[in-house]
C-alpha atoms as a PDB file:
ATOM      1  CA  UNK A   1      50.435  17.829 -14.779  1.00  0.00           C
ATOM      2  CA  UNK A   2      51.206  14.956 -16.584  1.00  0.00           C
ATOM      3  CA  UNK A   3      51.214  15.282 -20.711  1.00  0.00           C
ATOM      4  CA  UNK A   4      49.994  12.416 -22.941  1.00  0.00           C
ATOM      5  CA  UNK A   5      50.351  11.200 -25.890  1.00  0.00           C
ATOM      6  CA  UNK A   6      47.699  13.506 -27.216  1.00  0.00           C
ATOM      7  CA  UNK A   7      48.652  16.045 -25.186  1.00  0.00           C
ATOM      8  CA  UNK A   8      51.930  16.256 -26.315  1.00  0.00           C
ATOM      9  CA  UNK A   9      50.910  16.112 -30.221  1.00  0.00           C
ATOM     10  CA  UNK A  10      48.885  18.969 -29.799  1.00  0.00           C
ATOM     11  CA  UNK A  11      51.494  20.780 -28.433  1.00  0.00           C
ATOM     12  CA  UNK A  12      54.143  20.098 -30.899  1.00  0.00           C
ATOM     13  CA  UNK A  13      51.094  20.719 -33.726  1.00  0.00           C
ATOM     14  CA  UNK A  14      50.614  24.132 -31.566  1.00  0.00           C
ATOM     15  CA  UNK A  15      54.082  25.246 -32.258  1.00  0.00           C
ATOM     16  CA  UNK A  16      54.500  24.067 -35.661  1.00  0.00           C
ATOM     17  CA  UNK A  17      51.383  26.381 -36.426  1.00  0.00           C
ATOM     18  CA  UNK A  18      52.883  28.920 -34.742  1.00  0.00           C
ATOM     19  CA  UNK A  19      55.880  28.519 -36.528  1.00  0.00           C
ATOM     20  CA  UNK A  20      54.143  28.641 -40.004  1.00  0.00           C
ATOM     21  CA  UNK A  21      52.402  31.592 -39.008  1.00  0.00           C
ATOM     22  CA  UNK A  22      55.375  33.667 -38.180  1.00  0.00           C
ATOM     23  CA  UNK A  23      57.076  32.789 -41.178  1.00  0.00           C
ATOM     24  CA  UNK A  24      54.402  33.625 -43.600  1.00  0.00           C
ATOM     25  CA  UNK A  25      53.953  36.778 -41.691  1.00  0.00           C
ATOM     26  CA  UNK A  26      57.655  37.689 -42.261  1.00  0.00           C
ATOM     27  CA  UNK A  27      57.329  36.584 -46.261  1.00  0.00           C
ATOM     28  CA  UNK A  28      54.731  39.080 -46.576  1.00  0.00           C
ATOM     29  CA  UNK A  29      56.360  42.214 -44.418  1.00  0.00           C
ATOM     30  CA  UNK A  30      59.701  41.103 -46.918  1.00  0.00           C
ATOM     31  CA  UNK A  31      57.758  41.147 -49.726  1.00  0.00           C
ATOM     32  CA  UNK A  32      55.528  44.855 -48.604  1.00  0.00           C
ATOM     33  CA  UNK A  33      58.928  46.129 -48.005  1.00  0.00           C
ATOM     34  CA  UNK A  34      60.567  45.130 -51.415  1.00  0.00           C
ATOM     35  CA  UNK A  35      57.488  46.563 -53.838  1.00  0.00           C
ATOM     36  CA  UNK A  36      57.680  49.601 -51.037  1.00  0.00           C
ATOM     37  CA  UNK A  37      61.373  49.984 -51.845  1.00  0.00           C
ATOM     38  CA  UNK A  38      61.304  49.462 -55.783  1.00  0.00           C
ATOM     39  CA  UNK A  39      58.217  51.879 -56.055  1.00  0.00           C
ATOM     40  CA  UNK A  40      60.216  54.781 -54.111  1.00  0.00           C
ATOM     41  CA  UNK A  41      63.425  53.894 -56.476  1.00  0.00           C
ATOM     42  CA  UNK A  42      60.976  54.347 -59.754  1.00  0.00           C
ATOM     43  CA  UNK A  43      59.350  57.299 -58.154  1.00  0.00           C
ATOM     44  CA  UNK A  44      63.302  58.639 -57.530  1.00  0.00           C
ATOM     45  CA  UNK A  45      64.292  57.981 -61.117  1.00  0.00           C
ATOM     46  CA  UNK A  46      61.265  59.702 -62.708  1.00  0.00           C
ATOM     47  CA  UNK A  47      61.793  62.980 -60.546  1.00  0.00           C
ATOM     48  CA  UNK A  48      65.627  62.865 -61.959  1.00  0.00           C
ATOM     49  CA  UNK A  49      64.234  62.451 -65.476  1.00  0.00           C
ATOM     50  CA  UNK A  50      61.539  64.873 -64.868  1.00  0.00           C
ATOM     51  CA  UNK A  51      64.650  67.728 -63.379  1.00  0.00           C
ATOM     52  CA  UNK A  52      66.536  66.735 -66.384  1.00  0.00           C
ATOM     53  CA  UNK A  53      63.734  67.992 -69.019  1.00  0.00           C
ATOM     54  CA  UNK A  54      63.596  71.058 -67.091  1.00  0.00           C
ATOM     55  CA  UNK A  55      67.629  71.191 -67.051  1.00  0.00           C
ATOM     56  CA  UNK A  56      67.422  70.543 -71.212  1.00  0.00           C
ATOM     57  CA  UNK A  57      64.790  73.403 -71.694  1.00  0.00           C
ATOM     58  CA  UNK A  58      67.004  75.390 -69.575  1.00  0.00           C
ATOM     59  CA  UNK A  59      69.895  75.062 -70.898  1.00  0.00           C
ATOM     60  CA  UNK A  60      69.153  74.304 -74.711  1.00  0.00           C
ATOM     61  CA  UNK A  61      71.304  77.294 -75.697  1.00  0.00           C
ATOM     62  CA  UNK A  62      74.120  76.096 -74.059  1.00  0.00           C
ATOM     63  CA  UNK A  63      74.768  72.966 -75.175  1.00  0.00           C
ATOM     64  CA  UNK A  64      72.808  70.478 -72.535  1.00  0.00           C
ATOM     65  CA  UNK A  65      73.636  67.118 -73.345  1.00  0.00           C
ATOM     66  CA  UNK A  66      72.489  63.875 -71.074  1.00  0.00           C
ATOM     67  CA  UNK A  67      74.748  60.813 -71.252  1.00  0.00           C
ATOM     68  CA  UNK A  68      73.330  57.004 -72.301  1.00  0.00           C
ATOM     69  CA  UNK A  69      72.704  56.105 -68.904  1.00  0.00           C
ATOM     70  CA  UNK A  70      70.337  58.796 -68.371  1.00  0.00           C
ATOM     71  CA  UNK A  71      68.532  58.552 -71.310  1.00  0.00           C
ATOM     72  CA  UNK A  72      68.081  54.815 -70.897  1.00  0.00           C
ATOM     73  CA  UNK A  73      66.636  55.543 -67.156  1.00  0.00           C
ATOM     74  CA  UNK A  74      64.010  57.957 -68.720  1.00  0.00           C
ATOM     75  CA  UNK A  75      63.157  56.300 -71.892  1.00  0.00           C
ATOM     76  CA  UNK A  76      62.334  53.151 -69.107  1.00  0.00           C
ATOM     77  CA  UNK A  77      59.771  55.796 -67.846  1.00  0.00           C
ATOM     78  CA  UNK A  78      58.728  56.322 -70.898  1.00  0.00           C
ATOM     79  CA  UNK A  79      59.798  60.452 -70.326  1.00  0.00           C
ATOM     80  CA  UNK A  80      61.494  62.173 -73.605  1.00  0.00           C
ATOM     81  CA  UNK A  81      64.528  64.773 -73.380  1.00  0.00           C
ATOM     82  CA  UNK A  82      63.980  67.085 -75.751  1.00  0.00           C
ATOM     83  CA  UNK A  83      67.957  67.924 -76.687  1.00  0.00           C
ATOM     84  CA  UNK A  84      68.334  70.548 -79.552  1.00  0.00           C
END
């Protein structure tokens, strides 16, 4: 089978498409996987704060303490420690 001109445009148009459609298919799994990812890290952190609250009600009488990192991960969450 010979190809014209035509012929061949559409093809090359064809894969270009193609092309463009795997890409923005990609972009968008990247992107599902990245709000995926930075929802189960959030999700993470409040379940540490959370175990820490328990931990500080716990352990109130014996002198709990939580260092700066961990109380600038929960006040992000917006979740008090209650530290006596």
């Amino acid at each position: 089978m010979k190809l014209t001109i035509k012929t061949k445009k559409m093809y090359i148009l064809e894969k270009i498409v193609a092309v463009i459609i795997i890409v923005a298919f990609l972009l968008l799994a990247l992107s599902a996987a990245i709000v995926l990812v930075k929802r189960g890290f959030a999700a993470h952190e409040i379940n540490e704060c959370q175990k820490w609250q328990q931990e500080a009600i716990d352990y109130s009488d014996k002198g709990y303490f939580i260092t700066d990192w961990q109380k600038a991960q929960c006040d992000h969450h917006d979740i008090q420690i209650k530290i006596k």
